[in-house]
Protein backbone atom coordinates (compact mmCIF):
# COMPACT_ATOMS: atom_id res chain seq x y z
CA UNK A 1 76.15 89.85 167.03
CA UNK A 2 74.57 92.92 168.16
CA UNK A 3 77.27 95.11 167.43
CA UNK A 4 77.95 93.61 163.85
CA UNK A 5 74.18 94.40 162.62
CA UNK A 6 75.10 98.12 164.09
CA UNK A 7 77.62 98.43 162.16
CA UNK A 8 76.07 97.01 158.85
CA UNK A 9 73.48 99.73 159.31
CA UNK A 10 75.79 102.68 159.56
CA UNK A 11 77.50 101.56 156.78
CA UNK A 12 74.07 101.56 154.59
CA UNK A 13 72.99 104.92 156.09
CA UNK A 14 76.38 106.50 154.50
CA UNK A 15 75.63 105.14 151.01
CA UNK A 16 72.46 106.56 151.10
CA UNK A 17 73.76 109.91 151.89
CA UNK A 18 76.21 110.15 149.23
CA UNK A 19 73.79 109.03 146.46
CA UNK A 20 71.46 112.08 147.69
CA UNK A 21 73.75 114.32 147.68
CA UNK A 22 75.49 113.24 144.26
CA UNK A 23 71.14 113.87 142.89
CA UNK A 24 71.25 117.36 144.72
CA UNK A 25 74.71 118.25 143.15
CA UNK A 26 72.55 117.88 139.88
CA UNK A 27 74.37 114.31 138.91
CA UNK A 28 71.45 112.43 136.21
CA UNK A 29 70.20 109.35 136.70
CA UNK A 30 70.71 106.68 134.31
CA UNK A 31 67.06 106.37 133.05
CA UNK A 32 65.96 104.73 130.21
CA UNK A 33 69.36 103.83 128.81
CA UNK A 34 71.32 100.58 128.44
CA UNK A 35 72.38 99.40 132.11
CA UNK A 36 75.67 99.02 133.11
CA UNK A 37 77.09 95.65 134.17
CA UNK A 38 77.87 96.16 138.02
CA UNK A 39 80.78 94.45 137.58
CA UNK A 40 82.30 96.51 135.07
CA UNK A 41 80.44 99.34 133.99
CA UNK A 42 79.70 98.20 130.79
CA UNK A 43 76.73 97.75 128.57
CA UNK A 44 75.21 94.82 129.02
CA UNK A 45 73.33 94.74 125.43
CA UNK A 46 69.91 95.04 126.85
CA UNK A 47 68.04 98.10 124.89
CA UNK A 48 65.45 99.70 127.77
CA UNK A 49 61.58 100.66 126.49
CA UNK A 50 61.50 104.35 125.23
CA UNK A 51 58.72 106.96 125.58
CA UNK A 52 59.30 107.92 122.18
CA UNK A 53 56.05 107.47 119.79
CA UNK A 54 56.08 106.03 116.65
CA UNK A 55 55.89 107.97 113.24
CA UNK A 56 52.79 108.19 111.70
CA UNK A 57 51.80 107.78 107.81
CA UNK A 58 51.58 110.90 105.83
CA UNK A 59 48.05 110.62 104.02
CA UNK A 60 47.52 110.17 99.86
CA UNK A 61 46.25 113.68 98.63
CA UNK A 62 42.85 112.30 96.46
CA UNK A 63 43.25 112.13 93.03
CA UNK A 64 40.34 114.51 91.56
CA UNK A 65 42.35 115.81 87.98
CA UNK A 66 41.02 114.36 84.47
CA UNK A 67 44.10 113.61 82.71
CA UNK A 68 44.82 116.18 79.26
CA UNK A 69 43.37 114.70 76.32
CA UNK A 70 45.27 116.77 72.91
CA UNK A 71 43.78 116.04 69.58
CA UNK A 72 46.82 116.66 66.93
CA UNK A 73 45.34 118.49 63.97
CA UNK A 74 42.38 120.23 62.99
CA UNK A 75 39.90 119.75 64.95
CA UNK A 76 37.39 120.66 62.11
CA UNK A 77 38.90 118.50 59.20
CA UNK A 78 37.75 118.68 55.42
CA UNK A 79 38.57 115.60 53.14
CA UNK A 80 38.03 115.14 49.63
CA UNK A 81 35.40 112.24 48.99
CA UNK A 82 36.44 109.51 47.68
CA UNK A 83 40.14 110.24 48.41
CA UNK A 84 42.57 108.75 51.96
CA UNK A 85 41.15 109.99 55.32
CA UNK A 86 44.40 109.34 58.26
CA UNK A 87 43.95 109.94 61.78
CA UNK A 88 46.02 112.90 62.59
CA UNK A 89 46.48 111.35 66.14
CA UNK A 90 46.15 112.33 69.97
CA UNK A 91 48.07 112.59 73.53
CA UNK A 92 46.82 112.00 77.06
CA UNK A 93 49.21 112.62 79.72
CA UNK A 94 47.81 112.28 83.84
CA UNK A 95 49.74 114.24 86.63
CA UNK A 96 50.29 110.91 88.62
CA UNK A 97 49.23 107.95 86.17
CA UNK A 98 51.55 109.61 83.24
CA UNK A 99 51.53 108.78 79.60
CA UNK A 100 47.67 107.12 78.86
CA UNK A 101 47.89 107.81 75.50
CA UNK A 102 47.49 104.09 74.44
CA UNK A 103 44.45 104.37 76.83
CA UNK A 104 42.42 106.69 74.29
CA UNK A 105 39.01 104.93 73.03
CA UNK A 106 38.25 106.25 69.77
CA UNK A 107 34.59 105.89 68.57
CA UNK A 108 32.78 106.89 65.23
CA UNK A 109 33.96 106.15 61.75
CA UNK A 110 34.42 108.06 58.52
CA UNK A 111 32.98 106.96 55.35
CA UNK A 112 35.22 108.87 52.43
CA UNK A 113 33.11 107.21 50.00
CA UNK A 114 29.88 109.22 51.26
CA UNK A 115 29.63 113.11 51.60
CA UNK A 116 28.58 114.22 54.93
CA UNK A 117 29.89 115.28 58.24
CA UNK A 118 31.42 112.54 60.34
CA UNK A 119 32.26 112.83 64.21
CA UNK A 120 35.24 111.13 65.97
CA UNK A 121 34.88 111.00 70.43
CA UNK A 122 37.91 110.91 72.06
CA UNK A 123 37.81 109.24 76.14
CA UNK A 124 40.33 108.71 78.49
CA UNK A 125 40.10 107.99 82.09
CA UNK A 126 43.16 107.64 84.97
CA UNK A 127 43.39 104.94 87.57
CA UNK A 128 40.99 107.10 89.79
CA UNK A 129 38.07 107.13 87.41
CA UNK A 130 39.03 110.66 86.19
CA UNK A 131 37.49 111.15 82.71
CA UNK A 132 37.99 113.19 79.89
CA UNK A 133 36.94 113.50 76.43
CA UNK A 134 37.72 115.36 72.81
CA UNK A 135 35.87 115.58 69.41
CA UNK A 136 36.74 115.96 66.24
CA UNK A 137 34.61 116.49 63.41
CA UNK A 138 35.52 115.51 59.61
CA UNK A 139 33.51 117.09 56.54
CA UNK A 140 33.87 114.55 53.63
CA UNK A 141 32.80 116.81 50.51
CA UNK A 142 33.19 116.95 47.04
CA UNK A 143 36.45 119.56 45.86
CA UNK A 144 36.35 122.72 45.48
CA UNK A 145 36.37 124.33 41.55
CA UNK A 146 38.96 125.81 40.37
CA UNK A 147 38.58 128.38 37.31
CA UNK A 148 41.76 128.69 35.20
CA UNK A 149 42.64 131.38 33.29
CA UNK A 150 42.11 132.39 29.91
CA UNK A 151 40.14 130.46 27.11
CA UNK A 152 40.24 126.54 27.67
CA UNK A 153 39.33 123.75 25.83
CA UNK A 154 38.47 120.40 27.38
CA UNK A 155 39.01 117.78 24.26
CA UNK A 156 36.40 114.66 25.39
CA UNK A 157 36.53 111.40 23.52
CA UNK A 158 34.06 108.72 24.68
CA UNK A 159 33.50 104.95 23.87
CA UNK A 160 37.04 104.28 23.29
CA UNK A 161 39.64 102.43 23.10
CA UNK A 162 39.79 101.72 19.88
CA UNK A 163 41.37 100.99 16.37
CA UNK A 164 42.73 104.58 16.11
CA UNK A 165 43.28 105.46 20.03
CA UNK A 166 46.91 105.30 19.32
CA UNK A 167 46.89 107.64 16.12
CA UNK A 168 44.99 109.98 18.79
CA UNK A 169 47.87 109.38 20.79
CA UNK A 170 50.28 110.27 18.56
CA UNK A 171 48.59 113.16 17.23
CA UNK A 172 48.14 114.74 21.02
CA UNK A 173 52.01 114.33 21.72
CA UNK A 174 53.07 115.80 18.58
CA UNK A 175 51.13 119.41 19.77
CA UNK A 176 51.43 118.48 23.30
CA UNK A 177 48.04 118.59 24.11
CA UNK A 178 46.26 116.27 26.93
CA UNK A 179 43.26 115.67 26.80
CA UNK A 180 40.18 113.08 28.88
CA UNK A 181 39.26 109.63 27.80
CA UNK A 182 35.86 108.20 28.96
CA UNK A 183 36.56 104.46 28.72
CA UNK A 184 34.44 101.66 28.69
CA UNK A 185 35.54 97.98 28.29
CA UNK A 186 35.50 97.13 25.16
CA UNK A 187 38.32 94.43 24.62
CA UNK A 188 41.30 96.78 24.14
CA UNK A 189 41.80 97.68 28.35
CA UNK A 190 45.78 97.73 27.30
CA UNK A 191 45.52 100.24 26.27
CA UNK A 192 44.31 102.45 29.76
CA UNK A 193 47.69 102.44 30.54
CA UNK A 194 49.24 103.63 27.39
CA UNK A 195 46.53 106.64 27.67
CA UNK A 196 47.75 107.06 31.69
CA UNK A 197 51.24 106.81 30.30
CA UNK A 198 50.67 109.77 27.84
CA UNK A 199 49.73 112.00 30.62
CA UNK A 200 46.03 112.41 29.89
CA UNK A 201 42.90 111.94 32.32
CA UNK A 202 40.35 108.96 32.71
CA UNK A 203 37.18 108.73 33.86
CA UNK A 204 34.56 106.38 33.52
CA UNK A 205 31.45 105.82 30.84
CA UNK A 206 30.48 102.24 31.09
CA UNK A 207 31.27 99.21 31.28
CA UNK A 208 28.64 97.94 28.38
CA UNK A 209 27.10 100.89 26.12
CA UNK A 210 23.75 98.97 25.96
CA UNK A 211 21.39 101.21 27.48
CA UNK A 212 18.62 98.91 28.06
CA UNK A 213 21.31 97.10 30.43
CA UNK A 214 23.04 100.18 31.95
CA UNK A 215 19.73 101.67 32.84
CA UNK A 216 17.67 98.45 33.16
CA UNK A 217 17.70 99.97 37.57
CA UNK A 218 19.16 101.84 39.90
CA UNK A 219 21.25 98.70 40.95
CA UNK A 220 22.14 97.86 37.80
CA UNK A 221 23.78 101.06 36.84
CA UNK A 222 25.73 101.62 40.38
CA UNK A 223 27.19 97.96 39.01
CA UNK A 224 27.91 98.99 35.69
CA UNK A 225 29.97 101.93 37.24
CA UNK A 226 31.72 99.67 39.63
CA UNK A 227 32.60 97.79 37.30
CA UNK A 228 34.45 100.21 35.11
CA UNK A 229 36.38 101.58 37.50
CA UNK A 230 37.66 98.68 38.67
CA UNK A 231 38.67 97.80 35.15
CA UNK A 232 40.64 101.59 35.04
CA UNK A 233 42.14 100.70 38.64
CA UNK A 234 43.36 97.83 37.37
CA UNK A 235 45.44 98.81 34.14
CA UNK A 236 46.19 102.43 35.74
CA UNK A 237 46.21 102.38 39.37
CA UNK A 238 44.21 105.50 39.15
CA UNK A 239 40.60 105.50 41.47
CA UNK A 240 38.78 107.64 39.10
CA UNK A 241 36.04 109.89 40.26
CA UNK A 242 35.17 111.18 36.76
CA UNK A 243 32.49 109.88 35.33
CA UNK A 244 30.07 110.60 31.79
CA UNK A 245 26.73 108.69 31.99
CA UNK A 246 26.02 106.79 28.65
CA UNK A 247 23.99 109.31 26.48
CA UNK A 248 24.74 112.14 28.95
CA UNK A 249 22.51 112.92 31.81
CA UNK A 250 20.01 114.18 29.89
CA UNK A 251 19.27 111.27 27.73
CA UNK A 252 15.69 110.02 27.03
CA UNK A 253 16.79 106.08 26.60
CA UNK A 254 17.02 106.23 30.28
CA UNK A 255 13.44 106.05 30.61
CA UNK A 256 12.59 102.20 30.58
CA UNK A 257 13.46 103.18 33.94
CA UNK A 258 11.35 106.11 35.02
CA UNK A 259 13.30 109.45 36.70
CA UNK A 260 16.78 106.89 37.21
CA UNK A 261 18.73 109.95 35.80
CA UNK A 262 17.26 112.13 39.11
CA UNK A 263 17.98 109.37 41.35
CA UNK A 264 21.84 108.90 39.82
CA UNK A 265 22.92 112.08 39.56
CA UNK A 266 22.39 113.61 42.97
CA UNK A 267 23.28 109.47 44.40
CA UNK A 268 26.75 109.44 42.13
CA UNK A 269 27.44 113.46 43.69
CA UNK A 270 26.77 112.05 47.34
CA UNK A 271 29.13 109.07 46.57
CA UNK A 272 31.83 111.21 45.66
CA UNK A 273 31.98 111.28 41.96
CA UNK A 274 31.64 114.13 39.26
CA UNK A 275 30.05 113.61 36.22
CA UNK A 276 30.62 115.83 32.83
CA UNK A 277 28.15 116.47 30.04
CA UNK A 278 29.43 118.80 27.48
CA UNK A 279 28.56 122.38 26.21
CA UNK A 280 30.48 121.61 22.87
CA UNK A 281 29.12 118.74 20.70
CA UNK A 282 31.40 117.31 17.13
CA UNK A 283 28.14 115.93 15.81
CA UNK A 284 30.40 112.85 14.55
CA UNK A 285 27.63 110.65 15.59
CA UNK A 286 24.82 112.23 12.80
CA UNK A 287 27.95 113.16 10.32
CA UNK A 288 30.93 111.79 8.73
CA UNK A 289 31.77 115.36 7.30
CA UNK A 290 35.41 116.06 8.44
CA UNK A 291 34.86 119.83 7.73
CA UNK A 292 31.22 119.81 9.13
CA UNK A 293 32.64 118.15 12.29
CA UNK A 294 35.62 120.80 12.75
CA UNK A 295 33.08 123.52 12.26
CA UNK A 296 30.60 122.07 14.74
CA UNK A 297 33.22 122.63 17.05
CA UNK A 298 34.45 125.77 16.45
CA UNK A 299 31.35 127.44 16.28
CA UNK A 300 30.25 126.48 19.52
CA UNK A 301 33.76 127.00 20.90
CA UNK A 302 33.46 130.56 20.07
CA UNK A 303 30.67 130.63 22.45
CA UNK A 304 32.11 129.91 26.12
CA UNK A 305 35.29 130.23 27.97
CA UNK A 306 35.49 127.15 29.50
CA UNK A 307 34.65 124.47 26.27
CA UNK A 308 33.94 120.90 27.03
CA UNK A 309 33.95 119.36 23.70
CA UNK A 310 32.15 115.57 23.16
CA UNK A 311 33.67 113.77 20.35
CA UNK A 312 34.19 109.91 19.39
CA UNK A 313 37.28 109.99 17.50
CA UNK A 314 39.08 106.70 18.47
CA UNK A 315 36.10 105.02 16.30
CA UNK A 316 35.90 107.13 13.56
CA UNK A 317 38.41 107.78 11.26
CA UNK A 318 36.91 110.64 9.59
CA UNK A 319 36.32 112.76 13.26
CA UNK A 320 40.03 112.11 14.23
CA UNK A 321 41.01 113.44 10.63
CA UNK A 322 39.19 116.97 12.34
CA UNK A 323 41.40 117.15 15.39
CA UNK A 324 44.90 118.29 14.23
CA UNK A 325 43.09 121.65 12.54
CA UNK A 326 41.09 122.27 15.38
CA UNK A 327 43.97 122.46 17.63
CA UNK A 328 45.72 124.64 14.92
CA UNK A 329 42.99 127.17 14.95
CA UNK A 330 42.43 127.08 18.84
CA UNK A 331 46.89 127.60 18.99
CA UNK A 332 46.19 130.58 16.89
CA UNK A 333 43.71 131.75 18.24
CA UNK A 334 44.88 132.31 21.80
CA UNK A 335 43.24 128.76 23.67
CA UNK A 336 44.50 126.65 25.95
CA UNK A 337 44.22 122.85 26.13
CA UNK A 338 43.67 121.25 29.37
CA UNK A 339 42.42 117.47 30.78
CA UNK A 340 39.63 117.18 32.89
CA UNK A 341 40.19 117.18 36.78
CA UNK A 342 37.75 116.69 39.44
CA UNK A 343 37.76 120.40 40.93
CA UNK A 344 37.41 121.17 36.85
CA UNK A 345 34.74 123.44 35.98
CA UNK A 346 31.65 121.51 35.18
CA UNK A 347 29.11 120.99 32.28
CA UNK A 348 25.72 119.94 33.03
CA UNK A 349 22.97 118.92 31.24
CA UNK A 350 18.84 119.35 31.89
CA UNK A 351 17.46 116.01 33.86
CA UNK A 352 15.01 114.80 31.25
CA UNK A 353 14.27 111.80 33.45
């Protein structure tokens, strides 16, 4: 027994040695990989701990950029009253959020019916509370004039339709002359769109030429006007912004309603509307003179370069009868006919009330 446990421990001693000297020769250990099976040197599947540390998160940059808020367009605009105002539209783009266009909160309004100036605000924010806003400011004003050039005559014929509005008619094509019809409703409205047809221009007088009723208030007239010019929308598709105030604004008849004419005039200019007197007067209201009404005309003609003339021909038979030789003279004489436009030159009369 002795000499077996001797042995035994000589045989350990030598495996000892040789697994020194195999470290010494500069042999690695098998650390930290899989183990071998003793049996046959194989993995055995078992993955050993590794002193490798884990990855850590790279941290979010913070988000301190207002996105880009564009206004497309002016950003000054001037519309015409009375006349189509459109949004010319915006972008807003964010570096990380992207397109926020459809984010864009639009406050203020525009009243084309009502000179002034008007602002628009613009605000967009991004998912980090990043702000930014635009303006835009729109002028709503009454048009510009424009002068034309040479010697013009404005023909005017108020209160119609009437029984000879289509002789008028036919008389204007044959020269080729237009001319500007202040309507009011008087039972023959068909006839609007005949005149529209014909290439002339409408604007408004009133819807009843009782004065006690047109000028009865302020209210009262502004209803009166409505009311015509829904009556020309209606057979013309035309929103006028002409208009002739019964009696002109400087009639007296006004004054059951004391200084109405003050109030309308610069009220009617803020809504949007221009209103024509004339310089030019046919008299055919204190004559039935055919020659006394042509040279009414002409006279006064003779006087300015830009004529509006005030005449009630569809009515009277014996003022129409003056128009074809006062467009024969005016031909001759070197004028040119022309209808009435808003950015015409105006005509206007002395507020007497």
């Amino acid at each position: 027994m002795r000499r077996k446990i001797v042995l035994l421990a000589a045989i350990m001693g030598v495996l000892c040695l040789g697994a020194c000297r195999a470290t010494e020769n500069g042999e690695k250990e098998n650390v930290g990989l899989t183990p071998k099976s003793t049996a046959t040197g194989e993995p055995t599947g078992e993955v050993m701990p590794s002193s490798t540390p884990e990855p850590t998160a790279t941290p979010v940059p913070e988000d301190n950029t207002a996105p880009e808020l564009t206004l497309l367009g002016d950003t000054v605009m001037k519309v015409i009253a009375r006349s189509e105002f459109t949004e010319p539209g915006f972008l807003a783009t964010d570096d990380i959020d992207g397109d926020l266009t459809g984010q864009v909160q639009v406050t203020g309004e525009v009243n084309v019916n009502l000179c002034g100036s008007y602002t628009l605000q613009y605000e967009v924010s991004d998912a980090a509370g990043n702000v930014s806003t635009a303006e835009r400011v729109v002028e709503v004003s009454q048009p510009e004039t424009v002068y034309p050039e040479g010697k013009i005559i404005y023909l005017t014929f108020d209160d119609g339709p009437g029984p000879y509005t289509e002789d008028l008619l036919e008389l204007l094509d044959k020269y080729q002359i237009k001319a500007t019809f202040f309507v009011c409703d008087n039972g023959m409205a068909r006839m609007l769109s005949k005149i529209k047809e014909a290439g002339h221009s409408i604007g408004a007088h009133c819807r009843t030429h009782d004065y006690s009723v047109v000028y009865a208030d302020d209210e009262a007239y502004l209803e009166d006007l409505e009311a015509i010019t829904d009556l020309i929308y209606e057979y013309t598709g035309e929103h006028t912004t002409m208009i002739r105030f019964p009696g002109g604004s400087s009639n007296r008849v006004s004054s059951i309603c004391p200084g109405i004419m003050t109030r309308m005039t610069e009220q009617v200019t803020q809504m949007g509307y221009q209103y024509f007197d004339w310089n030019v007067s046919a008299g055919d209201c204190d004559t039935k003179d055919t020659n006394q009404i042509l040279e009414n005309m002409k006279k006064d003609i003779k006087r300015y370069q830009y004529s509006i003339v005030l005449q009630h021909p569809e009515h009277r038979k014996f003022s129409l009868d003056a128009i074809e030789e006062l467009i024969v003279w005016a031909l001759e004489n070197g004028y040119t006919f022309l209808p009435l436009s808003p950015s015409s030159p105006r005509v206007t009369h002395r507020i007497a009330n």
